[in-house]
N, C-alpha and C. Protein backbone atom coordinates (compact mmCIF):
# COMPACT_ATOMS: atom_id res chain seq x y z
N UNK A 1 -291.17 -250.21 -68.71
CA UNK A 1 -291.40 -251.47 -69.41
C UNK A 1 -292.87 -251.51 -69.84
N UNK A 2 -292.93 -251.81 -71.19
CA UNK A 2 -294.69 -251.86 -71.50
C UNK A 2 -295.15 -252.86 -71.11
N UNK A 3 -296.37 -253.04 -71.33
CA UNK A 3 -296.96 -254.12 -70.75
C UNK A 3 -296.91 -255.63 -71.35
N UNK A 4 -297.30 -255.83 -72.62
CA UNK A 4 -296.27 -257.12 -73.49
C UNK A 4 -295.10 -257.13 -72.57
N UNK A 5 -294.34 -256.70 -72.48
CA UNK A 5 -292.88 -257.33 -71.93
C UNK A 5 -293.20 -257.70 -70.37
N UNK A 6 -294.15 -257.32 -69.69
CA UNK A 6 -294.22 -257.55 -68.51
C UNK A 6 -294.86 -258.85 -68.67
N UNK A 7 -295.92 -259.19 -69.31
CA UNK A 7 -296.65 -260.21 -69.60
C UNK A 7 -296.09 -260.87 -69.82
N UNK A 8 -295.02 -260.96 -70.91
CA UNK A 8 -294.24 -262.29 -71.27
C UNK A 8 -293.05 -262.20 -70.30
N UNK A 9 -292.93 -261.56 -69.18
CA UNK A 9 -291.48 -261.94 -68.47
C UNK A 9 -292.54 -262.65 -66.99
N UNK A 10 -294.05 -262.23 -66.96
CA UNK A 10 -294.43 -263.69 -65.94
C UNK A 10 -294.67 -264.70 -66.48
N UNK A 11 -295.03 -264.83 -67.96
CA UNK A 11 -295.72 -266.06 -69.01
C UNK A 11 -294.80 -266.74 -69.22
N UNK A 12 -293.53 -266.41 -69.06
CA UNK A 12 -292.41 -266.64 -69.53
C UNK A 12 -292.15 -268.37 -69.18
N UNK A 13 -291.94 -268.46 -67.85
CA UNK A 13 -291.46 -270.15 -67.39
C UNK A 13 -292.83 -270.98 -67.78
N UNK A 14 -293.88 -270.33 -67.89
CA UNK A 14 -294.78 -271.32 -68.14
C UNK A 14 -294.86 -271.46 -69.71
N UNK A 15 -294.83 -270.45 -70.30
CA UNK A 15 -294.65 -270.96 -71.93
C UNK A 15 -293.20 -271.71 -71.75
N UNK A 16 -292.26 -272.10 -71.22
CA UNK A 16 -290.93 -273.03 -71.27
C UNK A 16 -291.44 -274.24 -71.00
N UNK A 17 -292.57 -274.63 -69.92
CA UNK A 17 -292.69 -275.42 -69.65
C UNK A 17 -293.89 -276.19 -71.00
N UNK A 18 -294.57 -275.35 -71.04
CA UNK A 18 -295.84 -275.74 -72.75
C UNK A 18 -294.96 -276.44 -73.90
N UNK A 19 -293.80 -275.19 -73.87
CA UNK A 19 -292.86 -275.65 -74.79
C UNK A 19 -292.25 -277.13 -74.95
N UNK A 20 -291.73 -277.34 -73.80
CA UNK A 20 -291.22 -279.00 -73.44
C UNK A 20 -292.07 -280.07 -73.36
N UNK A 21 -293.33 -279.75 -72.82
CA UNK A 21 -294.45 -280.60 -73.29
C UNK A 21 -294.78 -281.05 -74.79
N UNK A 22 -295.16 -279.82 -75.07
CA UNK A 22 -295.52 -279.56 -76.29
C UNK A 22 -294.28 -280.67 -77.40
N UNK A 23 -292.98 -280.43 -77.18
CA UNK A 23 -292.18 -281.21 -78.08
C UNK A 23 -292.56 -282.59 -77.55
N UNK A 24 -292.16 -283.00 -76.14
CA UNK A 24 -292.24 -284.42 -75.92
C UNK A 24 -293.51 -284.88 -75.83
N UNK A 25 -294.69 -284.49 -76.18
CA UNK A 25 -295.74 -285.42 -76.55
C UNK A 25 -295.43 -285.93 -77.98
N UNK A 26 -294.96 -285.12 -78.77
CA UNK A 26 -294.52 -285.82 -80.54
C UNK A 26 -293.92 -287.22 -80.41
N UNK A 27 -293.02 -287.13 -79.84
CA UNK A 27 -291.86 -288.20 -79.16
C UNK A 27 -292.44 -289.62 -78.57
N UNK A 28 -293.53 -288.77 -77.27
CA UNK A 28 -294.21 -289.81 -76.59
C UNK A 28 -295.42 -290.87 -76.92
N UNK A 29 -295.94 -289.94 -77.79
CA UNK A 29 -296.99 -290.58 -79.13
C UNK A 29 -296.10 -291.57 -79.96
N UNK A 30 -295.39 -290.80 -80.78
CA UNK A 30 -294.39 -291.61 -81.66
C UNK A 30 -293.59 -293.14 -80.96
N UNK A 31 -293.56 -293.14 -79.61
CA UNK A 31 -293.07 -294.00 -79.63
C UNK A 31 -294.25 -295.16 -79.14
N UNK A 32 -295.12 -295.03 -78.29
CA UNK A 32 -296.08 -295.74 -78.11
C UNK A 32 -296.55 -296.27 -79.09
N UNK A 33 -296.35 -295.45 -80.13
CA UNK A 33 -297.36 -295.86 -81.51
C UNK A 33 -296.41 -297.20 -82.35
N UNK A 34 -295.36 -296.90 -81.62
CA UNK A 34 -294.27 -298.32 -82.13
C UNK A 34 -294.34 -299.43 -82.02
N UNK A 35 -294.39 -299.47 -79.71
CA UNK A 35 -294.67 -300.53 -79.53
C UNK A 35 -295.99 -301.14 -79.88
N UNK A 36 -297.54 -300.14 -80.59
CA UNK A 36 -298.25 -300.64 -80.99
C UNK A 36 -298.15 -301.68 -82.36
N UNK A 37 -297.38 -300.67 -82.98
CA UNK A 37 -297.39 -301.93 -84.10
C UNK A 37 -296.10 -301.55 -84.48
N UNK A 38 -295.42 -303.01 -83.64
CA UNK A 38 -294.09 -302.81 -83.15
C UNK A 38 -293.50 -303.65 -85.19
N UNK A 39 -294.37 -304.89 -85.46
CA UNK A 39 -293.92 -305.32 -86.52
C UNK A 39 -294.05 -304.41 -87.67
N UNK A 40 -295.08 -303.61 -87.62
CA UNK A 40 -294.90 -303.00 -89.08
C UNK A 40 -293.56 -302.10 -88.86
N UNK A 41 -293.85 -301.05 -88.18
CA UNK A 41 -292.16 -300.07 -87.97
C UNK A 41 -291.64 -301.05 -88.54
N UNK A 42 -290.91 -302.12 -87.36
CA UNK A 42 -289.94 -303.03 -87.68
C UNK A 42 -289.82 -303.45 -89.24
N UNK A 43 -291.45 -303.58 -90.14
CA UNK A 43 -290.92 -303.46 -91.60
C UNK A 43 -290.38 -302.32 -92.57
N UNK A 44 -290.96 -301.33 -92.17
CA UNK A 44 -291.22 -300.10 -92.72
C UNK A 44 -289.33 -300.05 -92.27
N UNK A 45 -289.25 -299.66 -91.44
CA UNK A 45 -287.51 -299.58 -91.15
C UNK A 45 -286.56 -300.17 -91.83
N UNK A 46 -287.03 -301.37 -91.68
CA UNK A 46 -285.86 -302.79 -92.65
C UNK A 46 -286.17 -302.16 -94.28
N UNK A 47 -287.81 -301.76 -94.81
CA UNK A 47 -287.39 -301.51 -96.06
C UNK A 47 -287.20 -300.28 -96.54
N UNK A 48 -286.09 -299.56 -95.42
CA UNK A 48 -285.95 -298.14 -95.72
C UNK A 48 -284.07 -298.85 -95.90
N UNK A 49 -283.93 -300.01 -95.59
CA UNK A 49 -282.50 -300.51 -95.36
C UNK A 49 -281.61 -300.03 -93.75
N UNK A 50 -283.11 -299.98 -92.85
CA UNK A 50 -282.56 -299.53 -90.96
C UNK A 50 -283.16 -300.73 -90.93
N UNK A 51 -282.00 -301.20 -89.92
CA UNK A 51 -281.94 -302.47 -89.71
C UNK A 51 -283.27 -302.68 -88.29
N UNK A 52 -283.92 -303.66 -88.03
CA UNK A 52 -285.18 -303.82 -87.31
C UNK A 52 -284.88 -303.91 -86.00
N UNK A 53 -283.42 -304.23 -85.89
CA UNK A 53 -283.13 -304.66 -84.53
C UNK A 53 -282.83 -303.06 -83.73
N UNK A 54 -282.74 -301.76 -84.30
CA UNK A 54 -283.17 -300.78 -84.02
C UNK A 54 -283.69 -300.20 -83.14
N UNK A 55 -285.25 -301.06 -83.37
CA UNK A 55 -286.46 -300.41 -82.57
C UNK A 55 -286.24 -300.07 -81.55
N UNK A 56 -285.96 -301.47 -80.64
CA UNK A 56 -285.86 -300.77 -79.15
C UNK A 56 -284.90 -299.98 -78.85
N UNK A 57 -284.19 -299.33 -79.31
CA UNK A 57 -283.27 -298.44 -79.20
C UNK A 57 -283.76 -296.93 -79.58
N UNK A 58 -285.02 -297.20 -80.72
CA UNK A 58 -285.84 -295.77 -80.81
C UNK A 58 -286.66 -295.68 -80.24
N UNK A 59 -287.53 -296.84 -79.63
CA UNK A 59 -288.36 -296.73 -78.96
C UNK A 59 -288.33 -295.84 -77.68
N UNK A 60 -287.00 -296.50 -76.68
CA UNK A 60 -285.97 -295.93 -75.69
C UNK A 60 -286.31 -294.55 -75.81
N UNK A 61 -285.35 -294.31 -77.18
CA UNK A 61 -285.07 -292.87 -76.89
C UNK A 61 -286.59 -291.82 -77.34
N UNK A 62 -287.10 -292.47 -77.67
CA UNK A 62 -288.91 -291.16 -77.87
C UNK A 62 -289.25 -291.43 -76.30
N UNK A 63 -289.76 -292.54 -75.81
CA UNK A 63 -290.12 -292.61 -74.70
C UNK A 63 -289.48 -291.73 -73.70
N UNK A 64 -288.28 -292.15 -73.43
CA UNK A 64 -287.03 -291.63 -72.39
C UNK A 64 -287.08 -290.59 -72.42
N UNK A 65 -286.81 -289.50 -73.40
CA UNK A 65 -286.09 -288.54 -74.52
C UNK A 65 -287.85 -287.90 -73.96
N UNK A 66 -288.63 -288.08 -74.40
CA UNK A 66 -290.10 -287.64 -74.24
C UNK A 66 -290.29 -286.83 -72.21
N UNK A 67 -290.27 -288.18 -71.83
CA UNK A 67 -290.03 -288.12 -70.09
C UNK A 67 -288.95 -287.29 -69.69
N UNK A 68 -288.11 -287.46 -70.31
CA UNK A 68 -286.98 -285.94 -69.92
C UNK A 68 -287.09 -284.25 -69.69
N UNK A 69 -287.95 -284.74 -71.01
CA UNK A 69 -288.48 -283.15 -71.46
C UNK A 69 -289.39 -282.37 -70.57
N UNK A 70 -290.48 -283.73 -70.74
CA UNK A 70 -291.74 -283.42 -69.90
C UNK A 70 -291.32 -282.50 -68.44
N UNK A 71 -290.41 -283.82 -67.15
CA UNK A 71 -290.11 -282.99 -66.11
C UNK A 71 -288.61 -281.94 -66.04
N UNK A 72 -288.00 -282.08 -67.23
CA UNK A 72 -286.98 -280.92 -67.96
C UNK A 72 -285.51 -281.53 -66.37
N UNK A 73 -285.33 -283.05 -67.02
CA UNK A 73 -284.34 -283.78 -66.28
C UNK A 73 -283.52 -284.23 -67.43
N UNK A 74 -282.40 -283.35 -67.05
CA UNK A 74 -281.17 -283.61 -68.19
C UNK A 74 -281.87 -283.18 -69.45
N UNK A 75 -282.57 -282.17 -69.68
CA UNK A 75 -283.46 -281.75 -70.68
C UNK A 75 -282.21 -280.96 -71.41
N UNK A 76 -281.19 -280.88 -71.41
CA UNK A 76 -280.26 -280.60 -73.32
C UNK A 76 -279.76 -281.67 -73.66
N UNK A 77 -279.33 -282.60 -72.61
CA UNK A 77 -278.92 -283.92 -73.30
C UNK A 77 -280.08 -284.61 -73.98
N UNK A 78 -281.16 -284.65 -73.48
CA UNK A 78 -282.49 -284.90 -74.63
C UNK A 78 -282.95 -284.26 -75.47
N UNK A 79 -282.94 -283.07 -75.47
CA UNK A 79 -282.81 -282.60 -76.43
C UNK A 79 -281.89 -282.32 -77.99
N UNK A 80 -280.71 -282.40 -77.58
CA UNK A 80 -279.78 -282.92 -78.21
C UNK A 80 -279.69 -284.09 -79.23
N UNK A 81 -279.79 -285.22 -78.24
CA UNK A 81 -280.17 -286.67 -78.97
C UNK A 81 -281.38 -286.36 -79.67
N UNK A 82 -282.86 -285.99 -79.22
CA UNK A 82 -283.69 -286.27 -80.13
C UNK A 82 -283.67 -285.18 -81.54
N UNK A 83 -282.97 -284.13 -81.04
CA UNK A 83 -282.87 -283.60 -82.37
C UNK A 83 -281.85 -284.26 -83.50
N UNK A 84 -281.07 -284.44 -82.99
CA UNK A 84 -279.86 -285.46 -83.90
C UNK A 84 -280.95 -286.43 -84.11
N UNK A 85 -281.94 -287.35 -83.58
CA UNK A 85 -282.45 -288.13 -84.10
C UNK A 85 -283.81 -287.78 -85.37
N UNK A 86 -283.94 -286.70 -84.60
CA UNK A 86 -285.04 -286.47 -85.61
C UNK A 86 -284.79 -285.96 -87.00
N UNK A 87 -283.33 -285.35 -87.21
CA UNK A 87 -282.84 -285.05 -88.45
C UNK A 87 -282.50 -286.13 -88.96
N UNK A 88 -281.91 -287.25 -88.89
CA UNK A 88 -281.36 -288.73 -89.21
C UNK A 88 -282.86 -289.03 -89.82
N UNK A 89 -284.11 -288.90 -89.26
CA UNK A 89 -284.99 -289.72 -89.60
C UNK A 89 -285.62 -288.76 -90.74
N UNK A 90 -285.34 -287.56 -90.42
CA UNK A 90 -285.84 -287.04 -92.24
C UNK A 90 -285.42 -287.34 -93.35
N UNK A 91 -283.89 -287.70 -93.21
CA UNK A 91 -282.88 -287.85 -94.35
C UNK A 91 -283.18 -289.06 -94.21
N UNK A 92 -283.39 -290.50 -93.76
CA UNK A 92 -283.96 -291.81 -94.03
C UNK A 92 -284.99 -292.04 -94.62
N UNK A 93 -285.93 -291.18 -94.22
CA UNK A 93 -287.49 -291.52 -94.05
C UNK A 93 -288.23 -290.74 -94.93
N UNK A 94 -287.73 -289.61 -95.04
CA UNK A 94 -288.30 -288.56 -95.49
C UNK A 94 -287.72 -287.48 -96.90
N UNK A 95 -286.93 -288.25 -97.19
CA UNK A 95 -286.13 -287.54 -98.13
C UNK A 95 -286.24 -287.41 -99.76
N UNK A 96 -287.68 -287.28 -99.72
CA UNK A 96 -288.35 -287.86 -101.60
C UNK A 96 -289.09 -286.33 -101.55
N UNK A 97 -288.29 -285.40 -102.04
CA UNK A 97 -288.98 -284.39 -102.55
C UNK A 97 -289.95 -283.96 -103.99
N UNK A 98 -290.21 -284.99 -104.02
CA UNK A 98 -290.64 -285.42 -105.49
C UNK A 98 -292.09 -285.75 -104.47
N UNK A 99 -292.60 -286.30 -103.97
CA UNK A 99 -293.43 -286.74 -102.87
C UNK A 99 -294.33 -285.32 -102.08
N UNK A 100 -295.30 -284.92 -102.29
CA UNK A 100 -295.41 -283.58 -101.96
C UNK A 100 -295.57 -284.15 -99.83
N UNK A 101 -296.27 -285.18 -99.81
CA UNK A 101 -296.32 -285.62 -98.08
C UNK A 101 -294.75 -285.99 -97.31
N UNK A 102 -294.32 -286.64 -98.30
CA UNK A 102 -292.88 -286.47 -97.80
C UNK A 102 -292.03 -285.31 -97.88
N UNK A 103 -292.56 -284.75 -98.57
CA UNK A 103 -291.52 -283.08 -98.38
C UNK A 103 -291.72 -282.08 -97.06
N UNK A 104 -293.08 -282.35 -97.05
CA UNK A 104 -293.53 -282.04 -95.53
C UNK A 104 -293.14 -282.50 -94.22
N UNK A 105 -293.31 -284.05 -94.41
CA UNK A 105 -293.11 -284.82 -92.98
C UNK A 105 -291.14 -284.24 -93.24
N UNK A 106 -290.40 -284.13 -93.72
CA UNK A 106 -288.93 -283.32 -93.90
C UNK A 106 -288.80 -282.14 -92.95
N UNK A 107 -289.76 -281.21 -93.57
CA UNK A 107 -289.61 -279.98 -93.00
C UNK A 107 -290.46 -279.95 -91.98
N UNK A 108 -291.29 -280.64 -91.26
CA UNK A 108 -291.53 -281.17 -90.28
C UNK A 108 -290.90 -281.59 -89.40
N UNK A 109 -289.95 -282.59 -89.53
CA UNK A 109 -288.70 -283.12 -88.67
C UNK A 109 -288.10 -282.39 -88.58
N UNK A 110 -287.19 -281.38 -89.50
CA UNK A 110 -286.25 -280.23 -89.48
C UNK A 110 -287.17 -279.04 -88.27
N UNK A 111 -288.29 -278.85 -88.46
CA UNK A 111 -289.00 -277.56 -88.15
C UNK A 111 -288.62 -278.47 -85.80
N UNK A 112 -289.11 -279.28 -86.00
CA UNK A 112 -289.01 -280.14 -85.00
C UNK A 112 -287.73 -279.78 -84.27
N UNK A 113 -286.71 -280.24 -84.93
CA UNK A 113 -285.46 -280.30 -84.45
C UNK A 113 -284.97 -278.84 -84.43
N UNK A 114 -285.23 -277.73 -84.69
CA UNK A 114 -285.01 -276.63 -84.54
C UNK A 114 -285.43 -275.98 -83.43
N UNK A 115 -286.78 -276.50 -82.70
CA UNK A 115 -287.10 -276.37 -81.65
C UNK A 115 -286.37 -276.74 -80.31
N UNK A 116 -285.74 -278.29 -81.12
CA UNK A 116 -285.22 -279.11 -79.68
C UNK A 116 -283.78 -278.58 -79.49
N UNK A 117 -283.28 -277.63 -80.56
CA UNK A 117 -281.71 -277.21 -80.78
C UNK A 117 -282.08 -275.80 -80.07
N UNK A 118 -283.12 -275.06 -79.80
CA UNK A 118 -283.35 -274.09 -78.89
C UNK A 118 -283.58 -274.54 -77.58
N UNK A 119 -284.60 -275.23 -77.12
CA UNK A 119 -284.64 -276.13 -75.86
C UNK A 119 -283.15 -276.62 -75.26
N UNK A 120 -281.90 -276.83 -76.73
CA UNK A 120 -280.82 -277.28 -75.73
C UNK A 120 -280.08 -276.10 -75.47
N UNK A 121 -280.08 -275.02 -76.05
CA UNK A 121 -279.45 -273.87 -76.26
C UNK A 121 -279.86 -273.26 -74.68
N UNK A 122 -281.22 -272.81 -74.78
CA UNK A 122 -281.74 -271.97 -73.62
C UNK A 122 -281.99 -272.46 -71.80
N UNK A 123 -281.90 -274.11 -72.18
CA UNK A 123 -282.24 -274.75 -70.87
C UNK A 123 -283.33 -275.20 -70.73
N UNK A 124 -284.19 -275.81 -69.52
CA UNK A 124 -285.47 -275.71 -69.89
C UNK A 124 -286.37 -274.65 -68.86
N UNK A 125 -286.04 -274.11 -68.54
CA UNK A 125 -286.35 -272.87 -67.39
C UNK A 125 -286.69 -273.25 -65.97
N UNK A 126 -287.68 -272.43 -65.42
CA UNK A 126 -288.01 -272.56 -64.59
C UNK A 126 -288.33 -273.64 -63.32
N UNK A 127 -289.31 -274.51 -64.21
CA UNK A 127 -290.32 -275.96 -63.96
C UNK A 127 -289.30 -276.79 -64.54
N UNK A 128 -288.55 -277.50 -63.81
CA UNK A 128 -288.04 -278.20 -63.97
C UNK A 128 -286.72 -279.32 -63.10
N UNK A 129 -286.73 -280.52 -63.23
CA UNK A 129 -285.83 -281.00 -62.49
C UNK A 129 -284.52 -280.46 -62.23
N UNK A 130 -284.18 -280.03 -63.63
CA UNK A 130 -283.01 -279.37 -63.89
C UNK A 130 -282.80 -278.05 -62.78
N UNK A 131 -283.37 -277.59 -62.73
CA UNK A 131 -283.34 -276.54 -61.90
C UNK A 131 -283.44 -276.57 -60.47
N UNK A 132 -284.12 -277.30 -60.26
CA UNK A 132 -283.75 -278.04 -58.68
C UNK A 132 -282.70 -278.28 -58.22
N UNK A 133 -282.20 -279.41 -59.39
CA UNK A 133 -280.87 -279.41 -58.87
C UNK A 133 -279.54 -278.54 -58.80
N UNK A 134 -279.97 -277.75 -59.81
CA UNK A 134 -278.77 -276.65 -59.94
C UNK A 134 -278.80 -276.00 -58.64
N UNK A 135 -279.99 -275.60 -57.83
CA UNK A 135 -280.53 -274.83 -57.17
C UNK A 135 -279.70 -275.41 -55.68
N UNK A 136 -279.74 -277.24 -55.58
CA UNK A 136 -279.38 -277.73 -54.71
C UNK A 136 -278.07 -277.97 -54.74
N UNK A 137 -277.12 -278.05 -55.86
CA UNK A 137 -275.82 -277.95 -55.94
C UNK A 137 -275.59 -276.58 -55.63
N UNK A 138 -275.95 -275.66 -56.18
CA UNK A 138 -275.03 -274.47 -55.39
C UNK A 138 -275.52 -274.31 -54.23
N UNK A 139 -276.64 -274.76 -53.64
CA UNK A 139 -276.52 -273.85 -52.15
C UNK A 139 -275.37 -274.87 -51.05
């Protein structure tokens, strides 16, 4: 085995764990940044025609969805949801390709959710709640 492969098979659970961070700070920002200015979202949403009463239901899930990731508890079912959510919100939010910033924040969300559709695919490794418990159900 060369040495790259040795390197990345100890780097390995800790880049899983960077990884899950790394997504749910987007999430965890994003949603704090809601309840900061909980009324504008709430306009910006209503004049996308998403209804305002919404919020706390996205709020929920960045926050929640964020905290999942972080200690990788029930981390594909969050992953899951926030990728389903984060594609919903390109095609709402983001869908003016005519717009060179909105074509981005698109493939941004997509680039996003491609990540979180690997995160549900692979598990979240090592560091994680998830794994504890697997660990404590089978023994």
């Amino acid at each position: 085995m060369n040495t790259i492969c040795k390197f990345i098979g100890v780097a390995c659970p800790y880049g899983e764990l960077a990884g899950r961070i790394g997504l749910a700070v987007v999430f965890l920002l994003g949603g704090v940044g809601k309840i900061a200015g909980y009324a504008d979202t709430q306009g910006y949403m209503e004049s996308y025609g998403v209804p305002g009463l919404l919020l706390p239901l996205v709020i929920a899930l960045e926050i929640g969805g964020a905290a999942g990731l972080m200690v990788g508890w029930k981390t594909r079912w969050f992953a899951l949801a926030l990728a389903a959510f984060t594609v919903l919100t390109a095609l709402l939010f983001h869908f003016d390709f005519d717009n060179d910033l909105q074509k981005i924040l698109f493939l941004k969300n997509i680039a996003i959710a491609g990540g979180l559709l690997i995160l549900c695919h692979a598990g979240p490794g090592r560091f994680s709640i998830d794994r504890l418990l697997s660990k404590r159900d089978n023994a």
